[in-house]
PDB file of N, CA and C in Angstrom:
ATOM      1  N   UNK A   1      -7.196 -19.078 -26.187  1.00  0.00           N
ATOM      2  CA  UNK A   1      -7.824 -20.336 -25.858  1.00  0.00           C
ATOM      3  C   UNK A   1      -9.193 -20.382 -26.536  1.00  0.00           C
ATOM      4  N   UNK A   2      -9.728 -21.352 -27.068  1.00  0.00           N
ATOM      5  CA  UNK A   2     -10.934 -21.297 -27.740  1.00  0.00           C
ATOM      6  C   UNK A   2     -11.750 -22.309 -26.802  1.00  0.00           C
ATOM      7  N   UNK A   3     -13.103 -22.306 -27.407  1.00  0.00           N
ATOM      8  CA  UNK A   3     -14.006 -22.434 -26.175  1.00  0.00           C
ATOM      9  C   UNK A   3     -13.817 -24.104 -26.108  1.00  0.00           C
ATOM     10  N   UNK A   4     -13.315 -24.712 -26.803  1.00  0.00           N
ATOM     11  CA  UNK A   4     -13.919 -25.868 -26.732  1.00  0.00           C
ATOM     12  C   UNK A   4     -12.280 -26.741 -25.020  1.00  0.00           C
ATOM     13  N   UNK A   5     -11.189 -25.579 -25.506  1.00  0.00           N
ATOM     14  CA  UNK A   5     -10.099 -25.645 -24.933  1.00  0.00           C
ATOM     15  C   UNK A   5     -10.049 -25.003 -23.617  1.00  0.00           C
ATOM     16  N   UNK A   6     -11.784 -24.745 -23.131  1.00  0.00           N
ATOM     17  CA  UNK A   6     -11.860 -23.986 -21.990  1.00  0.00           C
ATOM     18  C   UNK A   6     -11.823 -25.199 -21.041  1.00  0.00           C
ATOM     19  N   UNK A   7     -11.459 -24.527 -19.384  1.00  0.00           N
ATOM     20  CA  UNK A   7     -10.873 -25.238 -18.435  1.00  0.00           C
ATOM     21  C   UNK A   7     -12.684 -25.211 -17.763  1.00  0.00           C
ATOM     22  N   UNK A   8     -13.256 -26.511 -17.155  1.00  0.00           N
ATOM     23  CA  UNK A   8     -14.450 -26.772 -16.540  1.00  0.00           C
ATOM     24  C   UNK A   8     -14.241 -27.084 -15.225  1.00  0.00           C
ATOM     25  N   UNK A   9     -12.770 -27.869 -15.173  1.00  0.00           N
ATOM     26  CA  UNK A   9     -12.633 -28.172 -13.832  1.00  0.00           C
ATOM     27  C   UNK A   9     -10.697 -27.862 -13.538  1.00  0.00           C
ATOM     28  N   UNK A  10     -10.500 -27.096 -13.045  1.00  0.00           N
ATOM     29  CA  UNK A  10      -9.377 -26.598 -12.960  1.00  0.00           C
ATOM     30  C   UNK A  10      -8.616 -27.612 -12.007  1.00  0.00           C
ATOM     31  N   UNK A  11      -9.219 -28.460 -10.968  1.00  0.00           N
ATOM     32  CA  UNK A  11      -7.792 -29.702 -10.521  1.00  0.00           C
ATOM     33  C   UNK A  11      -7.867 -30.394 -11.344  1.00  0.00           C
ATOM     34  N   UNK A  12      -8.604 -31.521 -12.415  1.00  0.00           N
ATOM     35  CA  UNK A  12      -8.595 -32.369 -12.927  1.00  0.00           C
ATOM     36  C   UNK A  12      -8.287 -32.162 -14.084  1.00  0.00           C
ATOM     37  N   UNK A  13      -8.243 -30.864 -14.450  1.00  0.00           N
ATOM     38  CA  UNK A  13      -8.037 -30.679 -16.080  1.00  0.00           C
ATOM     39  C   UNK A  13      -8.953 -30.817 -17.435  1.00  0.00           C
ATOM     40  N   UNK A  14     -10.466 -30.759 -16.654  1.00  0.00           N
ATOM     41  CA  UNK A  14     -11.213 -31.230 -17.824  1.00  0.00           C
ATOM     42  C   UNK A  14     -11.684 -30.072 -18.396  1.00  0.00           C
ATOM     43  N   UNK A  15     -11.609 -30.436 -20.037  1.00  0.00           N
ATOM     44  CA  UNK A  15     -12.257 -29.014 -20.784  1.00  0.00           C
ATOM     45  C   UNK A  15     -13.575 -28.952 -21.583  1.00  0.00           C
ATOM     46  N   UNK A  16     -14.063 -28.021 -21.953  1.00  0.00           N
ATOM     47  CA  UNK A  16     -15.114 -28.581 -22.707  1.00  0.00           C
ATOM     48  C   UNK A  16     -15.204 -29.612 -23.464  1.00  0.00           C
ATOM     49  N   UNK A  17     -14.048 -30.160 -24.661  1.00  0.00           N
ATOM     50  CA  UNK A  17     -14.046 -30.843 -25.592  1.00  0.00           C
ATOM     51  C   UNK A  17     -13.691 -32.317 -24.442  1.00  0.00           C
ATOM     52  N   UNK A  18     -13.057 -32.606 -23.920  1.00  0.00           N
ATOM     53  CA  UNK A  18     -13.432 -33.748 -23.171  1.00  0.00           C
ATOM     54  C   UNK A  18     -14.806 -34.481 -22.970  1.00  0.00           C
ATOM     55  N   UNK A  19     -15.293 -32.791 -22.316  1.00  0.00           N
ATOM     56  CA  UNK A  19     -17.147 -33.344 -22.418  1.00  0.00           C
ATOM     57  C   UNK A  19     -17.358 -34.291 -23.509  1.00  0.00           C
ATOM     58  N   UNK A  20     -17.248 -33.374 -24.988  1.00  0.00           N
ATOM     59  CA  UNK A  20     -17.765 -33.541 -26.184  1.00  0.00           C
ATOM     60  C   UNK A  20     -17.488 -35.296 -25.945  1.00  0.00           C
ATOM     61  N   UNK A  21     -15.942 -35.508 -25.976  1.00  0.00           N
ATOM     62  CA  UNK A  21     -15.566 -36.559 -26.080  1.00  0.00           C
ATOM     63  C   UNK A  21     -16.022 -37.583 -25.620  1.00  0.00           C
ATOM     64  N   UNK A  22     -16.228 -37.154 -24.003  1.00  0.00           N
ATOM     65  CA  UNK A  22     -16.412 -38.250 -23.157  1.00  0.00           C
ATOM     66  C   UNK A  22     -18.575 -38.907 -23.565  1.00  0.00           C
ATOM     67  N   UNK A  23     -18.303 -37.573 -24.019  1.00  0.00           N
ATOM     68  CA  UNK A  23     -20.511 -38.330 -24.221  1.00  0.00           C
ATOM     69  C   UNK A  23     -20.305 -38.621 -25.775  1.00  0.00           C
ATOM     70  N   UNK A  24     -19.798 -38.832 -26.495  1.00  0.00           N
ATOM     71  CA  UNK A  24     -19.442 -39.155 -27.599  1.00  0.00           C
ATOM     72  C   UNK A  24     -18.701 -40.427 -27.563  1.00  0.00           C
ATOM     73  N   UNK A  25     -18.348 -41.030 -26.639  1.00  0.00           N
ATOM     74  CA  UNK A  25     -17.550 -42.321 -26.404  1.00  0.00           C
ATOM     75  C   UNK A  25     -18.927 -43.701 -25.760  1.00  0.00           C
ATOM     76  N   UNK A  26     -19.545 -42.801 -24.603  1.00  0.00           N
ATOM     77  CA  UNK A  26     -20.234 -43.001 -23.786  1.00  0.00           C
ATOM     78  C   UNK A  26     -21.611 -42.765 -24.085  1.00  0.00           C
ATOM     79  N   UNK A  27     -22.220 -42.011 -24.725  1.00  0.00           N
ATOM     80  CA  UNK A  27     -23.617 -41.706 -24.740  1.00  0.00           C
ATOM     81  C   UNK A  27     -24.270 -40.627 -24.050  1.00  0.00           C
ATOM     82  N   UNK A  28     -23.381 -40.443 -22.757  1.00  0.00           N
ATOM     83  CA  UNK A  28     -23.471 -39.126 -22.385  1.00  0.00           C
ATOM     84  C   UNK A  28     -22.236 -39.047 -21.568  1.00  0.00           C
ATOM     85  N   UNK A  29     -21.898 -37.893 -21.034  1.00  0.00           N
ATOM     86  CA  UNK A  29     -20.808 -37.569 -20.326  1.00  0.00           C
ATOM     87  C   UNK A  29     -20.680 -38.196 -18.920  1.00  0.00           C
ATOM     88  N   UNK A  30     -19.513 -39.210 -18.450  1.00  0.00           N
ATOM     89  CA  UNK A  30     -19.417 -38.827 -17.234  1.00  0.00           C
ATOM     90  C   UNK A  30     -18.469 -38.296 -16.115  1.00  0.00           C
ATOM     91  N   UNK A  31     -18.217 -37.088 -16.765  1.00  0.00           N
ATOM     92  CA  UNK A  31     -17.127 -36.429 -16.310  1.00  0.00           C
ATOM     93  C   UNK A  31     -17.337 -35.824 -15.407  1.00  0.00           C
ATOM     94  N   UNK A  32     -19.180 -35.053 -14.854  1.00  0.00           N
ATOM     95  CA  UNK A  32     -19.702 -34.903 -13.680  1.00  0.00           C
ATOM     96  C   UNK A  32     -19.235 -35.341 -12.333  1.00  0.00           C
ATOM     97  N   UNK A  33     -19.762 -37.051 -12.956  1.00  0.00           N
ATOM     98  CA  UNK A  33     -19.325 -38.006 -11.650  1.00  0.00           C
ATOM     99  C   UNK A  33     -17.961 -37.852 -10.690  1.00  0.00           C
ATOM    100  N   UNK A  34     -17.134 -38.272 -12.149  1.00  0.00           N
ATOM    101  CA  UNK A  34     -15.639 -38.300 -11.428  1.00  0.00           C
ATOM    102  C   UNK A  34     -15.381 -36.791 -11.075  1.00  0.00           C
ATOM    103  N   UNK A  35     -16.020 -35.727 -11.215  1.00  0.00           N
ATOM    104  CA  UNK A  35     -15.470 -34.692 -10.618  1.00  0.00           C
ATOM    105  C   UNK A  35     -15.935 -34.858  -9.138  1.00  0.00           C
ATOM    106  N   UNK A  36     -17.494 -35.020  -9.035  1.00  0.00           N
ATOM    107  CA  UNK A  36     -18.205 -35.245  -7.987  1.00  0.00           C
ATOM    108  C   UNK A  36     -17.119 -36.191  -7.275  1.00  0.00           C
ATOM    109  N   UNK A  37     -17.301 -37.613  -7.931  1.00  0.00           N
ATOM    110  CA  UNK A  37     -16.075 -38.389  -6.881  1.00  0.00           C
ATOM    111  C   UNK A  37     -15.215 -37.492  -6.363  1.00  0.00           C
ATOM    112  N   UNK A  38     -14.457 -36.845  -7.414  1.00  0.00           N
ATOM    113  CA  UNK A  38     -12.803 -36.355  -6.560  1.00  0.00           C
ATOM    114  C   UNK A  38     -13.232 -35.284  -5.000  1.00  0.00           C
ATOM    115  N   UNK A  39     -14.460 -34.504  -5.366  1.00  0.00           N
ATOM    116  CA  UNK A  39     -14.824 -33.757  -4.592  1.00  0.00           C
ATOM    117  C   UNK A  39     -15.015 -34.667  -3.257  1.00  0.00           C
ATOM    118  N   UNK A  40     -15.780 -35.650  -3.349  1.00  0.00           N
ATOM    119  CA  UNK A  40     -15.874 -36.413  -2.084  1.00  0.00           C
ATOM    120  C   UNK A  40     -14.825 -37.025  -1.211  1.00  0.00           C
ATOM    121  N   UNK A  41     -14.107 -37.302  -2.343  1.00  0.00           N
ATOM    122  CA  UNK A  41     -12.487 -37.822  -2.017  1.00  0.00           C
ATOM    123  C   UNK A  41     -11.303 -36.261  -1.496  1.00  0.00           C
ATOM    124  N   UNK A  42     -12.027 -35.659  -1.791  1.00  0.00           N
ATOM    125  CA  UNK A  42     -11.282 -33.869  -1.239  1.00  0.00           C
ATOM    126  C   UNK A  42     -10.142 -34.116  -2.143  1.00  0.00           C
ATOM    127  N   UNK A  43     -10.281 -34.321  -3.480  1.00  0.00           N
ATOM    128  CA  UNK A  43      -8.805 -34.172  -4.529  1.00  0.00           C
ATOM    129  C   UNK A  43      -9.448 -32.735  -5.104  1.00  0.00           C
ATOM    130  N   UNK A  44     -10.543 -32.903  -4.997  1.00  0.00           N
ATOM    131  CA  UNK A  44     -11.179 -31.633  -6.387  1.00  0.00           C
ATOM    132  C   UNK A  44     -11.636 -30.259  -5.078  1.00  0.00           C
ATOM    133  N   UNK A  45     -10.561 -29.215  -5.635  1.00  0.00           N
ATOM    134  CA  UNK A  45     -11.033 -28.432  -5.016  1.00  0.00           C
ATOM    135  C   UNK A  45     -10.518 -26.854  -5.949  1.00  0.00           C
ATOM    136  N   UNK A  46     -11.864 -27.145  -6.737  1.00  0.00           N
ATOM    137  CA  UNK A  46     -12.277 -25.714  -7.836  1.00  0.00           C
ATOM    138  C   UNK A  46     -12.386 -24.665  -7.335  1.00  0.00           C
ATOM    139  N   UNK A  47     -13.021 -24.753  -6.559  1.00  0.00           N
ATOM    140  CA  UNK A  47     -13.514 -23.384  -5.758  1.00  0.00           C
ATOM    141  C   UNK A  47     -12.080 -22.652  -5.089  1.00  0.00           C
ATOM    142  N   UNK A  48     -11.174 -22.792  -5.152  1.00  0.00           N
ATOM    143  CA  UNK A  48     -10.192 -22.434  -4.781  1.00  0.00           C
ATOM    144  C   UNK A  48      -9.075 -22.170  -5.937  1.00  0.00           C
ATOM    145  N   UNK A  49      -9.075 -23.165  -6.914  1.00  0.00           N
ATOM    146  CA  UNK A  49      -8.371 -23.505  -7.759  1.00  0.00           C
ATOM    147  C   UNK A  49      -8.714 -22.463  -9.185  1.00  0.00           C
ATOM    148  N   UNK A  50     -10.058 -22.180  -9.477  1.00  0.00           N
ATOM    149  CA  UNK A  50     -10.715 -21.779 -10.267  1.00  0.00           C
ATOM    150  C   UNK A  50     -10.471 -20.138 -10.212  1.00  0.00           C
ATOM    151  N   UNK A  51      -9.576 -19.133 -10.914  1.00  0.00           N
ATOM    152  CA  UNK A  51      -9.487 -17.848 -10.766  1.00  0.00           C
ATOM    153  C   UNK A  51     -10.541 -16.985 -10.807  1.00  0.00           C
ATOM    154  N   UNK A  52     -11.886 -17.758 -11.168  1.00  0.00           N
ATOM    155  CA  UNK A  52     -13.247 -16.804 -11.099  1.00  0.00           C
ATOM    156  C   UNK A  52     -13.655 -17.175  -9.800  1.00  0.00           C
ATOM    157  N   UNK A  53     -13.734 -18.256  -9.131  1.00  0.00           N
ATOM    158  CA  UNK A  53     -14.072 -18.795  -8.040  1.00  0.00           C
ATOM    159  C   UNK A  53     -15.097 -19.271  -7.575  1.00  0.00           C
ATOM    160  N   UNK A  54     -15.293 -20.317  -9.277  1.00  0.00           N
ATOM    161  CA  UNK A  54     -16.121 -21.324  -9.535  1.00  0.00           C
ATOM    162  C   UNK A  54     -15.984 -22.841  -9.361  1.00  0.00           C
TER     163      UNK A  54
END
């Protein structure tokens, strides 16, 4: 896996290069948010999901 193909958010699937993408579409990234959203919404749950347990 190369870095850009690394996993940031393990429920949603976002990887580094998304970032790239998404602030490259946008001006800056907001892939934060919607993680934040899912977290509030209890879809995003990394800390569990994440094999480092991040």
């Amino acid at each position: 896996m190369t870095e850009a193909e690394e996993l940031v958010c393990y429920c949603l699937g976002y990887t580094r290069e998304d970032i790239r993408q998404d602030a490259a579409r946008y001006g800056r990234s907001t892939i934060l948010e919607r993680i934040a959203a899912a977290s509030r919404a209890g879809v995003c749950h990394c800390t569990a999901s994440n094999p480092q347990g991040r």
